[in-house]
Protein backbone atom coordinates (compact mmCIF):
# COMPACT_ATOMS: atom_id res chain seq x y z
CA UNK A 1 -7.84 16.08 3.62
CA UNK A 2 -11.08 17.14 4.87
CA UNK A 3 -13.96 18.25 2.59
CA UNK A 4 -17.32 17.59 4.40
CA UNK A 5 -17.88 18.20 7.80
CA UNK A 6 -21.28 19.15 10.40
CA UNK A 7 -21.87 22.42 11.94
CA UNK A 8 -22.54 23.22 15.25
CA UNK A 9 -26.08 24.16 14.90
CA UNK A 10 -27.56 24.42 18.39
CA UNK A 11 -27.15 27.92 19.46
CA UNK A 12 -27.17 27.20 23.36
CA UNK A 13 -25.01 24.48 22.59
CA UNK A 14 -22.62 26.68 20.27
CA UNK A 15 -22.30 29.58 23.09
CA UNK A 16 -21.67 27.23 26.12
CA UNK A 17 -18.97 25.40 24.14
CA UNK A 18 -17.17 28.65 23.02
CA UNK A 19 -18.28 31.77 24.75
CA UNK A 20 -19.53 33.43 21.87
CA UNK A 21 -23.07 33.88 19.98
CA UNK A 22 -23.41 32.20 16.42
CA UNK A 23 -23.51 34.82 14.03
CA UNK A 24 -26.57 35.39 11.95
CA UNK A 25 -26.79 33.39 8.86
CA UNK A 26 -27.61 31.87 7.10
CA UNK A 27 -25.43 29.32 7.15
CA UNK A 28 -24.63 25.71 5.79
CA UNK A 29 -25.19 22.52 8.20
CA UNK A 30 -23.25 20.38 6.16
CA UNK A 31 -20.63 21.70 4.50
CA UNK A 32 -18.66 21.22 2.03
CA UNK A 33 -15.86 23.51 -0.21
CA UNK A 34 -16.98 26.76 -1.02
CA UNK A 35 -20.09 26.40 1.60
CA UNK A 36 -20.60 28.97 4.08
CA UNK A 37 -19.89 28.28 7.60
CA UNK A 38 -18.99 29.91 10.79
CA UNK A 39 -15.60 30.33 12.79
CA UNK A 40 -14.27 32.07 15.77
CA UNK A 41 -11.33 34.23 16.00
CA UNK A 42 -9.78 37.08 17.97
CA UNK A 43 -11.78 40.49 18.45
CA UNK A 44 -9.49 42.88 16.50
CA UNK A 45 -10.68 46.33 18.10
CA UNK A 46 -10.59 44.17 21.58
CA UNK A 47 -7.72 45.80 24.38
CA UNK A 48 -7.26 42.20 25.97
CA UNK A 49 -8.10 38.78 24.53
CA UNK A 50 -11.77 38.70 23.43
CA UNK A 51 -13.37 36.35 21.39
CA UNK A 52 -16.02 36.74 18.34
CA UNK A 53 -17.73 34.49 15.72
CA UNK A 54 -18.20 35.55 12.29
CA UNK A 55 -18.69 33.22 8.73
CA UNK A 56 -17.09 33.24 5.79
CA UNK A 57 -16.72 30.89 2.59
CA UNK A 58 -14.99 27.54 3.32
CA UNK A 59 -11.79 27.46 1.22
CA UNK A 60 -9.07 30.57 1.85
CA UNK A 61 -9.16 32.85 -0.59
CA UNK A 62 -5.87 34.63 -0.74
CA UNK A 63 -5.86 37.98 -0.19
CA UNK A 64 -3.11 38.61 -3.59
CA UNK A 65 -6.28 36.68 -5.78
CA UNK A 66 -7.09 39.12 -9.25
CA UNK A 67 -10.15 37.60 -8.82
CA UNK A 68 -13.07 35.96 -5.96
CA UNK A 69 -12.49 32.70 -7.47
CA UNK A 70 -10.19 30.68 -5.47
CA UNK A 71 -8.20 28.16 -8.08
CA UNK A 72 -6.52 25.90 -5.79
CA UNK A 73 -7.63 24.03 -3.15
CA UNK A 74 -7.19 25.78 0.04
CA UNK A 75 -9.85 23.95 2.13
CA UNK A 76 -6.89 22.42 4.36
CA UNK A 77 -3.68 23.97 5.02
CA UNK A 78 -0.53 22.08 6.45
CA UNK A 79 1.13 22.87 9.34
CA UNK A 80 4.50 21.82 7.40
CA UNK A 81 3.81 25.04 4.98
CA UNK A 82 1.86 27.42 7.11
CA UNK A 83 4.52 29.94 6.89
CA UNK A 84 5.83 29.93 3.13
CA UNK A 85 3.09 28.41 0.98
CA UNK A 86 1.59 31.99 -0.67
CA UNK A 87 -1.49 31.35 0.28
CA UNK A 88 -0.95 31.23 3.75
CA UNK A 89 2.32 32.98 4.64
CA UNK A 90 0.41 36.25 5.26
CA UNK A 91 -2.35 35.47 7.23
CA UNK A 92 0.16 33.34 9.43
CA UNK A 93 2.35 36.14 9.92
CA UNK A 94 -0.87 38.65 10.90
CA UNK A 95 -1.74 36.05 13.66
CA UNK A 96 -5.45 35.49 11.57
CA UNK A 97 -5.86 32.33 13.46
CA UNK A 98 -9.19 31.03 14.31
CA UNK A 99 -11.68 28.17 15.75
CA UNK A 100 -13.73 26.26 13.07
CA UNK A 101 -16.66 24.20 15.08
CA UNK A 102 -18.31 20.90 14.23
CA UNK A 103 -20.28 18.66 15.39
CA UNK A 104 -18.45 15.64 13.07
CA UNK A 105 -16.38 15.88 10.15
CA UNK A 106 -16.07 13.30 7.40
CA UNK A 107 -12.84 11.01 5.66
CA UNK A 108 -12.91 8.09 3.33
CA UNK A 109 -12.43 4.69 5.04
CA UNK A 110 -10.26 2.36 1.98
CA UNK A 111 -9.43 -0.82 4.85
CA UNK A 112 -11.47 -2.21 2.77
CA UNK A 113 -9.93 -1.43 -0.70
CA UNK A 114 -12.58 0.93 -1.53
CA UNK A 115 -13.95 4.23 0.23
CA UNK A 116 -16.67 3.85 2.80
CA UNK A 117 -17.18 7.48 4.06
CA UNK A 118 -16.53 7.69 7.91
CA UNK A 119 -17.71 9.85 10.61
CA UNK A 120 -15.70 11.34 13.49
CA UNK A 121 -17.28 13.11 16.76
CA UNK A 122 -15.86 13.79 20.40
CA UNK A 123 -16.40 10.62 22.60
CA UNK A 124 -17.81 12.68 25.32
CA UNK A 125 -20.35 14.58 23.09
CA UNK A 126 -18.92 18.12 23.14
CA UNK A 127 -18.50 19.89 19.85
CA UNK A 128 -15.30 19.58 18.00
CA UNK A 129 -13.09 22.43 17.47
CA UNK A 130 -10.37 22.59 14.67
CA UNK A 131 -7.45 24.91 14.44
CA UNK A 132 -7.72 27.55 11.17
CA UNK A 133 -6.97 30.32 9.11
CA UNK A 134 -8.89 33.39 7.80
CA UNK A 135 -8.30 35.54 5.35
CA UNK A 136 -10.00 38.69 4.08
CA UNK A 137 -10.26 39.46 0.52
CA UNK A 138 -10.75 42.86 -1.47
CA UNK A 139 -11.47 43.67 -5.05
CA UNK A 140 -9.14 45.91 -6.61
CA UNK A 141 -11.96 48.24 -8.20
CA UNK A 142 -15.30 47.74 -5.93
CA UNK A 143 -16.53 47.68 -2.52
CA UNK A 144 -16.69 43.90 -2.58
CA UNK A 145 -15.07 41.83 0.46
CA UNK A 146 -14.87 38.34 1.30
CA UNK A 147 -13.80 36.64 3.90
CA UNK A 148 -12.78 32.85 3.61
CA UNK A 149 -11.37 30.34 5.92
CA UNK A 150 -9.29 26.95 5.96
CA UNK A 151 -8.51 23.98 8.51
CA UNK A 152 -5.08 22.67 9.19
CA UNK A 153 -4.03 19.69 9.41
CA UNK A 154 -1.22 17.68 10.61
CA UNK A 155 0.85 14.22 9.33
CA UNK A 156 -0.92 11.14 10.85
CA UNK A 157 0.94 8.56 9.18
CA UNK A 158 1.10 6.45 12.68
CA UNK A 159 -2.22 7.92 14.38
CA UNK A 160 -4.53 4.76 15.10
CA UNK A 161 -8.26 6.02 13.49
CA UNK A 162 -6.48 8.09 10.72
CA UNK A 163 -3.83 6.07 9.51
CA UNK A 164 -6.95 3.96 7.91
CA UNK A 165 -8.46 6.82 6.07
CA UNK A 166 -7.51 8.04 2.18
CA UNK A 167 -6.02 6.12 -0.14
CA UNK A 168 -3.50 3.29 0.61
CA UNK A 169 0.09 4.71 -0.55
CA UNK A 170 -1.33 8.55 0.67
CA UNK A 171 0.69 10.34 3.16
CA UNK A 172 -2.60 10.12 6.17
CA UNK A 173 -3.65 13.84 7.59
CA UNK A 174 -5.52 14.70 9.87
CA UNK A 175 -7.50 17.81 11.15
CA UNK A 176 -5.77 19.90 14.54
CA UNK A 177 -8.47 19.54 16.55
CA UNK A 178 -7.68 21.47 19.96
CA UNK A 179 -8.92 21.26 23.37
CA UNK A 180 -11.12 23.56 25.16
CA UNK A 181 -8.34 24.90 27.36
CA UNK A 182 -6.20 25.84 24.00
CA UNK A 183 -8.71 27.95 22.66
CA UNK A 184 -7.40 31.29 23.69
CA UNK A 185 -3.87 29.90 23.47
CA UNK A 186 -4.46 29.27 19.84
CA UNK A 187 -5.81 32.78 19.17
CA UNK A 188 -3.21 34.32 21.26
CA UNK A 189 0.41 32.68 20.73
CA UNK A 190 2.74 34.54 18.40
CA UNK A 191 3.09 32.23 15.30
CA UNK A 192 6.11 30.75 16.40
CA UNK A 193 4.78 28.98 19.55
CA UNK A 194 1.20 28.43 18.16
CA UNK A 195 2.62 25.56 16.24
CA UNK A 196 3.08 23.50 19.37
CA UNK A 197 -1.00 23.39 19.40
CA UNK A 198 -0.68 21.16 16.33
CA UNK A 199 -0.58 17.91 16.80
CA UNK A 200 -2.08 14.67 16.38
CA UNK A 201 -5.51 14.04 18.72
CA UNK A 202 -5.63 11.33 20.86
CA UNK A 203 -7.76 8.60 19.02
CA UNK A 204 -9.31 7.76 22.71
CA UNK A 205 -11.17 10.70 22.44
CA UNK A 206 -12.70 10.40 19.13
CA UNK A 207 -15.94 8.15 18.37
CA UNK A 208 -15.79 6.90 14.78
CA UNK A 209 -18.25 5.06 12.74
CA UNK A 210 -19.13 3.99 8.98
CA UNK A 211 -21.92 6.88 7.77
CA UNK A 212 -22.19 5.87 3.87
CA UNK A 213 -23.13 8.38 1.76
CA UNK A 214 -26.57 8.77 0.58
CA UNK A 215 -27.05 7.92 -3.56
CA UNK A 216 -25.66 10.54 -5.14
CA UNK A 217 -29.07 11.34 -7.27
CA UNK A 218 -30.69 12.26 -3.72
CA UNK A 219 -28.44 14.64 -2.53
CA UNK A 220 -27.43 18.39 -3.09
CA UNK A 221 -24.72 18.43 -1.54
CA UNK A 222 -22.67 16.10 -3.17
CA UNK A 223 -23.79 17.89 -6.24
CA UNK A 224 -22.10 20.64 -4.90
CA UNK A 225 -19.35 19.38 -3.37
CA UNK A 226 -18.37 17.83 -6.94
CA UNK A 227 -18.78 21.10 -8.78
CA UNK A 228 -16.69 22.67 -6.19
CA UNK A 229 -13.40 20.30 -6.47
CA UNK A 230 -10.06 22.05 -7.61
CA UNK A 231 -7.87 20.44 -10.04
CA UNK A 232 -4.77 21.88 -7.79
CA UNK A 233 -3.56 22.69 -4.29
CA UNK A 234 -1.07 24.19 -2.72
């Protein structure tokens, strides 16, 4: 499971990588559940296949909720459930697919026997782009609207980087990250046949390295990460 990851900040960078402006913000560089961040999905009023970027809250909030608070975790989906867990099902079935950016995302590191957080980028520098799902949410009696988003992931019991991360005994996930020519694939494909798109990434093509967190006193974030945790998922 991922829960902290690094925008894609650089505008110039963000448009060359993807086609599309980043929205106005703000928005969170680092983020982590319930931060707000940025993701790319398919133009709905578009005739063809068109591209836009818009933000939303990190953590799907389903669109049956009574209320804006989301009360399991649904910052990662799994492929395995995509199309029954109640969270999902619906989106899946709309085609609400999308492209989450990064520059690096996090995972704890136990070869040791204890977590050293780890860092993952692209080898060759470009930004990182992981399959997801949005989701737009309405109150019942107001004008309110939010729209939320998750990442999916895939088993990686045998992948060579991510078979070290989480707990020993833990099944090992790990983010769909897709390539630059599966972009509009992954937007497009009817449900069915977007679930060839995810699959393991080849460890060749990801840099990793130890990034330990800073004390906890000194940062927000990890204030905020820890007042964001869910007791459940899904």
């Amino acid at each position: 499971m991922c829960v902290n990851y690094l925008a894609v900040q650089d505008a110039r960078r963000y448009e060359a990588a993807f086609g599309v402006q980043i929205p106005l913000g703000p928005w969170a560089w680092e983020l982590y559940p319930k931060s707000r961040g940025t993701f790319i999905r398919r133009r709905g009023d578009a005739i063809g296949l068109e591209r836009e970027a818009t933000g939303g809250t990190w953590g799907l909030l389903p669109w049956f909720a009574k209320t804006p608070e989301i009360k399991f975790n649904t910052v990662n989906a799994r492929k395995e459930t995509l199309a029954t867990a109640p969270s999902y099902k619906t989106p899946w079935a709309r085609g609400q697919r999308c492209i989450v950016p990064m520059d690096a995302f996090f995972e704890p590191n136990w070869q040791t026997g204890r977590h050293i957080r780890w860092k993952f980028t692209r080898r060759d520098g470009g930004p990182i782009a992981v399959a997801g799902l949005w989701e737009r949410w309405r109150g019942n009696r107001s004008q309110q609207e939010i729209i939320s988003y998750t990442l999916l992931t895939v088993n990686a019991d045998d992948h060579q980087l991510m078979s070290c991360m989480h707990r020993p005994g833990q099944e090992k996930r790990m983010l769909a990250l897709l390539d630059p020519a599966e972009y509009d694939e992954w937007l497009e494909r009817p449900p069915a046949d977007a679930l060839e798109l995810l699959r393991q990434y080849p460890p060749e093509l990801l840099a990793d390295e130890a990034a330990p967190r800073p004390a906890p006193q000194d940062s927000q974030a990890l204030k905020e990460m820890a007042d964001s945790a869910y007791k459940t998922s899904e």
